[in-house]
C-alpha atoms as a PDB file:
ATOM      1  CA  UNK A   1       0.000   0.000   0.000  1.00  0.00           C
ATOM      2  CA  UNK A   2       1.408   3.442  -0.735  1.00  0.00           C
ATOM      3  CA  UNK A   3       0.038   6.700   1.024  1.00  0.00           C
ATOM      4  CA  UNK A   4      -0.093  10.419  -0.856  1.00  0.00           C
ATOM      5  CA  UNK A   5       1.944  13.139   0.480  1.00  0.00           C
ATOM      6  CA  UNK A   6       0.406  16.127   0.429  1.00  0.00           C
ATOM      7  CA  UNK A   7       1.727  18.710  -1.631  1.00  0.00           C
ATOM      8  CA  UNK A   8       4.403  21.217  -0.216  1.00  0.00           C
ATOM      9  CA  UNK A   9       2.757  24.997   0.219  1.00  0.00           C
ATOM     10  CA  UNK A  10       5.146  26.154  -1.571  1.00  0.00           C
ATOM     11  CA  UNK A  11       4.989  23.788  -4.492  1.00  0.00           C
ATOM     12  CA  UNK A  12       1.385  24.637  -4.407  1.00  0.00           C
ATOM     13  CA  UNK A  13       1.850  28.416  -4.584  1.00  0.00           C
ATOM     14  CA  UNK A  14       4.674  28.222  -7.384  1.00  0.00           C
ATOM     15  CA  UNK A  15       2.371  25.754  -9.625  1.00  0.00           C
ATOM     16  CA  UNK A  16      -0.371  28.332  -8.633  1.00  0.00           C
ATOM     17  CA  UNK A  17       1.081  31.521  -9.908  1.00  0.00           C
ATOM     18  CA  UNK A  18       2.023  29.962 -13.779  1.00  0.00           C
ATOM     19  CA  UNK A  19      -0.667  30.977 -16.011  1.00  0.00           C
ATOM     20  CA  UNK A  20      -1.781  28.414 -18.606  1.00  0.00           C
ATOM     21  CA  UNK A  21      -0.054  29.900 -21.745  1.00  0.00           C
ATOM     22  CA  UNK A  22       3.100  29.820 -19.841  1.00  0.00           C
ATOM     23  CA  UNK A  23       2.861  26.407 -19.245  1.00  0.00           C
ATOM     24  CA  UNK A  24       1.614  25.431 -22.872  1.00  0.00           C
ATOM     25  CA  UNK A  25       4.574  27.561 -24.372  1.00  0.00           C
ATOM     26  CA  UNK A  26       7.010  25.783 -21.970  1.00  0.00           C
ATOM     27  CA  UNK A  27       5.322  22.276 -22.458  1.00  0.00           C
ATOM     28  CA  UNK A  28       5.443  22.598 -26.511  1.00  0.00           C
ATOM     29  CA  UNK A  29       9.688  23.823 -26.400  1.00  0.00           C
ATOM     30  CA  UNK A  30      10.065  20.784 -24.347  1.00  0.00           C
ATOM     31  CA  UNK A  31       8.030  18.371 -26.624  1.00  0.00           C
ATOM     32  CA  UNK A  32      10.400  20.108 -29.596  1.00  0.00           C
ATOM     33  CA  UNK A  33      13.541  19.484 -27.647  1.00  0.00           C
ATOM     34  CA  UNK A  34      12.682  16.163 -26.673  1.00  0.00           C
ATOM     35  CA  UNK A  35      11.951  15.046 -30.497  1.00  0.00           C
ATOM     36  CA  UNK A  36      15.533  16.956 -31.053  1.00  0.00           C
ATOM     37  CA  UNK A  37      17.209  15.011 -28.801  1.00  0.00           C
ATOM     38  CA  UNK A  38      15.689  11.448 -29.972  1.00  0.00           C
ATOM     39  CA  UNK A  39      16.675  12.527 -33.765  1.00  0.00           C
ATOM     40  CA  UNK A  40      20.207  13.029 -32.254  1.00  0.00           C
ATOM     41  CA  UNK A  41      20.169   9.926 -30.204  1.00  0.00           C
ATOM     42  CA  UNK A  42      19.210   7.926 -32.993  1.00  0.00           C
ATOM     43  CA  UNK A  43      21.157   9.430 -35.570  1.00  0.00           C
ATOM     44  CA  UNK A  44      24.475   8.927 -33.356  1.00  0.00           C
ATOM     45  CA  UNK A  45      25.035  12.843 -32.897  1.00  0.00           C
ATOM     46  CA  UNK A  46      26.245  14.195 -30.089  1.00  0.00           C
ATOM     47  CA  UNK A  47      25.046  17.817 -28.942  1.00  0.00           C
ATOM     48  CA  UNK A  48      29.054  19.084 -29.594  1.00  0.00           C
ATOM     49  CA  UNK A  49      28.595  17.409 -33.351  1.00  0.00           C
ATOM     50  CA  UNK A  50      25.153  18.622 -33.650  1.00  0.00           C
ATOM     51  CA  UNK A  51      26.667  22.626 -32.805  1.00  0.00           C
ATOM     52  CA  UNK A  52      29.287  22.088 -35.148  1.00  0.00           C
ATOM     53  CA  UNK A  53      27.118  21.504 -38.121  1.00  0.00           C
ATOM     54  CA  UNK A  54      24.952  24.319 -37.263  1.00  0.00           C
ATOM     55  CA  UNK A  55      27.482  26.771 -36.419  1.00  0.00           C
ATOM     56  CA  UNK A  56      26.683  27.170 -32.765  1.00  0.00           C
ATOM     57  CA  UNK A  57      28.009  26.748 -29.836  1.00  0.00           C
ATOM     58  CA  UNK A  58      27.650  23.606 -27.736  1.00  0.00           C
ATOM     59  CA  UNK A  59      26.215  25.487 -25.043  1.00  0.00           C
ATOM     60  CA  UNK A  60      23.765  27.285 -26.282  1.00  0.00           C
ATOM     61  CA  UNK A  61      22.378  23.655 -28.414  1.00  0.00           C
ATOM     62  CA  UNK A  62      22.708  22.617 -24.443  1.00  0.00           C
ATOM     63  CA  UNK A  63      20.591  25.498 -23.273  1.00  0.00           C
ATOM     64  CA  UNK A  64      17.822  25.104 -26.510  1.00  0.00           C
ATOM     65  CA  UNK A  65      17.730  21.762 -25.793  1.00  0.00           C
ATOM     66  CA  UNK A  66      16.895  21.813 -21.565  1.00  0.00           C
ATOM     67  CA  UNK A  67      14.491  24.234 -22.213  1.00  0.00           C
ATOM     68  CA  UNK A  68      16.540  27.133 -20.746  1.00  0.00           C
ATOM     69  CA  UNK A  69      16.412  29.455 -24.210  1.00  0.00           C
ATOM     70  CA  UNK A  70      13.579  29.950 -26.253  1.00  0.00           C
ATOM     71  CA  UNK A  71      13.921  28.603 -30.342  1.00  0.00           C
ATOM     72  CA  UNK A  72      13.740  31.120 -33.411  1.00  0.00           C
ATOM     73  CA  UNK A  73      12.019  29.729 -36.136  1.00  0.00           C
ATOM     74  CA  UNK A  74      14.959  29.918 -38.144  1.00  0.00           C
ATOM     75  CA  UNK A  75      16.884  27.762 -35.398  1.00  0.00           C
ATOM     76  CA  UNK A  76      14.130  25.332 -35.657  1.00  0.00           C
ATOM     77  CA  UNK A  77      14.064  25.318 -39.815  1.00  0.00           C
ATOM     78  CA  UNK A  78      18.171  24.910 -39.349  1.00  0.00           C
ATOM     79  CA  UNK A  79      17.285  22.132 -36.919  1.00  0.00           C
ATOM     80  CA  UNK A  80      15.058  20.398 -38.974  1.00  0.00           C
ATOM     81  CA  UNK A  81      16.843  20.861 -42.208  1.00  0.00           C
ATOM     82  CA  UNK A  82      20.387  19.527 -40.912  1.00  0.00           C
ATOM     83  CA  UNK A  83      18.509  16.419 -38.919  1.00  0.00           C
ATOM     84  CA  UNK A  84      16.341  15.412 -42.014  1.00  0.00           C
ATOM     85  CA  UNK A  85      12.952  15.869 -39.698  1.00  0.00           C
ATOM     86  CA  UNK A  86       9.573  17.543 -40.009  1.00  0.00           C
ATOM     87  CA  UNK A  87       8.900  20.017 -37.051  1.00  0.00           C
ATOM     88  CA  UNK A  88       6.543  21.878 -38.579  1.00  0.00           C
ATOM     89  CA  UNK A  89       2.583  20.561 -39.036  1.00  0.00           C
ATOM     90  CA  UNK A  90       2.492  22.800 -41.586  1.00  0.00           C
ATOM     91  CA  UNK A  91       4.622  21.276 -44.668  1.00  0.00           C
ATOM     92  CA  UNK A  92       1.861  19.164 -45.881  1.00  0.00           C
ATOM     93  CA  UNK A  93       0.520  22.289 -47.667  1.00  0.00           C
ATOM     94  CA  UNK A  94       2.038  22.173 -50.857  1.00  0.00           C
ATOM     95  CA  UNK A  95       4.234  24.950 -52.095  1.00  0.00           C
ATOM     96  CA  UNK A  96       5.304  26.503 -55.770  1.00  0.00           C
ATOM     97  CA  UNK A  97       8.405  28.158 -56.146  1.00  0.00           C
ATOM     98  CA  UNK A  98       7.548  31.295 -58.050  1.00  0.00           C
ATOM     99  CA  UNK A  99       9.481  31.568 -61.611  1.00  0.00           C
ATOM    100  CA  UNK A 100      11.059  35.200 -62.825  1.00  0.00           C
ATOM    101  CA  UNK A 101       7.609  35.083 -65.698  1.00  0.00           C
ATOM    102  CA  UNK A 102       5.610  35.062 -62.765  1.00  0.00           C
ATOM    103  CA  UNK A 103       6.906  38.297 -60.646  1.00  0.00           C
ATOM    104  CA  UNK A 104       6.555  40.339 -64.472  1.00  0.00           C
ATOM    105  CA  UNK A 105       2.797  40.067 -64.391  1.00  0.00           C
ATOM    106  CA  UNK A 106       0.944  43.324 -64.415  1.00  0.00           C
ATOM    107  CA  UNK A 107      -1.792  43.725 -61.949  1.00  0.00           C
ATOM    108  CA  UNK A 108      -4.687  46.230 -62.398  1.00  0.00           C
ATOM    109  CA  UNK A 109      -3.696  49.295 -60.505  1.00  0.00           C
ATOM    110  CA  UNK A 110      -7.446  49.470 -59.562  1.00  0.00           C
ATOM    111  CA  UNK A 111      -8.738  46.834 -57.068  1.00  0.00           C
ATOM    112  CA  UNK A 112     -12.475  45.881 -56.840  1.00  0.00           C
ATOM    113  CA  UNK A 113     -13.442  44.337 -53.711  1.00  0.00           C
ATOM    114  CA  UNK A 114     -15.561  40.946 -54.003  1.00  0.00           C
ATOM    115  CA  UNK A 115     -17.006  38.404 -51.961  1.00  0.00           C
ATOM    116  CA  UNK A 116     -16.760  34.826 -52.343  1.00  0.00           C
ATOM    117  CA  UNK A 117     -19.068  31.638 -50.881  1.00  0.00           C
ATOM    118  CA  UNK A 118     -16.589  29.497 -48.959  1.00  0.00           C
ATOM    119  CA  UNK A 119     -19.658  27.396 -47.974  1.00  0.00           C
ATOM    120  CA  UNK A 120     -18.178  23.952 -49.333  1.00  0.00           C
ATOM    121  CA  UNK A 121     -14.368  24.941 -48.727  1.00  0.00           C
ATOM    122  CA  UNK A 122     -13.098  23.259 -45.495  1.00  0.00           C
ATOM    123  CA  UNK A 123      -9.897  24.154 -43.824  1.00  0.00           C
ATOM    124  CA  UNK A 124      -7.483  20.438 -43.237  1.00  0.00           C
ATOM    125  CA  UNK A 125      -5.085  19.734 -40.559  1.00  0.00           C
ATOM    126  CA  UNK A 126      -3.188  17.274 -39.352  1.00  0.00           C
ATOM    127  CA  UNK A 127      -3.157  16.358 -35.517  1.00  0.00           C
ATOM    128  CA  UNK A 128      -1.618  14.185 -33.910  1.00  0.00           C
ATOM    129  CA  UNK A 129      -1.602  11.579 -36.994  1.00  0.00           C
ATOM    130  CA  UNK A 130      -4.681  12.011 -38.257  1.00  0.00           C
ATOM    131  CA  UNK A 131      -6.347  14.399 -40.830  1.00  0.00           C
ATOM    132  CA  UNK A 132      -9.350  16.830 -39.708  1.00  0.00           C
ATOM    133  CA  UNK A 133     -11.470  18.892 -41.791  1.00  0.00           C
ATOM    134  CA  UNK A 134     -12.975  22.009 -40.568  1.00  0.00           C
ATOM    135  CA  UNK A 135     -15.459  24.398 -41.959  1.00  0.00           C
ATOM    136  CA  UNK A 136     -13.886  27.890 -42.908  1.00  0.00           C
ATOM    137  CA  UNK A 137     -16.042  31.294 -42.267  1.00  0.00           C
ATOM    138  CA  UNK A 138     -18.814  31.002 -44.708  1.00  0.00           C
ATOM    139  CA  UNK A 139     -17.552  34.145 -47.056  1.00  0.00           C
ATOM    140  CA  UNK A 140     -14.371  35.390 -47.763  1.00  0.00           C
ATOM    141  CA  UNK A 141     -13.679  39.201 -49.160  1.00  0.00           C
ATOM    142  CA  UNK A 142     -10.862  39.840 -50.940  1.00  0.00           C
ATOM    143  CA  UNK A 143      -9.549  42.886 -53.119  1.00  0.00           C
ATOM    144  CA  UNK A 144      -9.418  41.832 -56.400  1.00  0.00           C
END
């Protein structure tokens, strides 16, 4: 049989005082960090390696990576790029690189404002493995 301790006060008055975005913020760098550190564990890398290739000190990959310093988004996309992984939900959208042709088109100097019925247009994400649809706004204005 095992018996509960109560809580410390001051445990209670610390956990108490962190508002819930602070903790979602701090709970999502960690979940980053921790895929981080799997990549390098299974890739072999150590964090001095892992600095090295991305031009950074060992320290500061130390601090990113314990949750002590916050991540830019490029840090993350160098992350990413130099481990080979997806840390972004968002890459399923595709993408077009735009050619030279298409920055020379002339647009009408005058823009006309219209409305369009999103009614049957649904918005798709993917969490946590699986693919949701959700309705978008049911018009969209845009200057045309």
């Amino acid at each position: 049989m095992t018996t509960r301790r109560k809580p410390s006060k001051v445990l209670t008055k610390i956990l108490a005082s962190i508002d819930e975005d602070k903790l979602r913020r701090t709970r999502e760098r960690m979940l980053v960090a921790c895929k981080i550190a799997d990549t390098l564990e299974v890739k072999g890398l150590t964090q001095k390696e892992f600095a090295k290739m991305l031009g950074k000190s060992e320290s500061e990959i130390s601090e990113l990576l314990s949750g002590n310093r916050n991540f830019t988004f490029d840090t993350l996309s160098d992350m990413a790029h130099c481990l080979g992984i997806d840390l972004f939900p968002l890459s399923f959208i595709p993408t077009k690189r735009v050619t030279k042709e298409d920055t020379e088109i002339k647009l009408s100097k005058t823009r006309k404002s219209g409305i369009y019925d999103m009614g049957e247009v649904y918005t798709i994400s993917q969490s946590f493995g699986a693919w949701r649809t959700y309705p978008t706004s049911s018009c969209l204005s845009l200057a045309i």
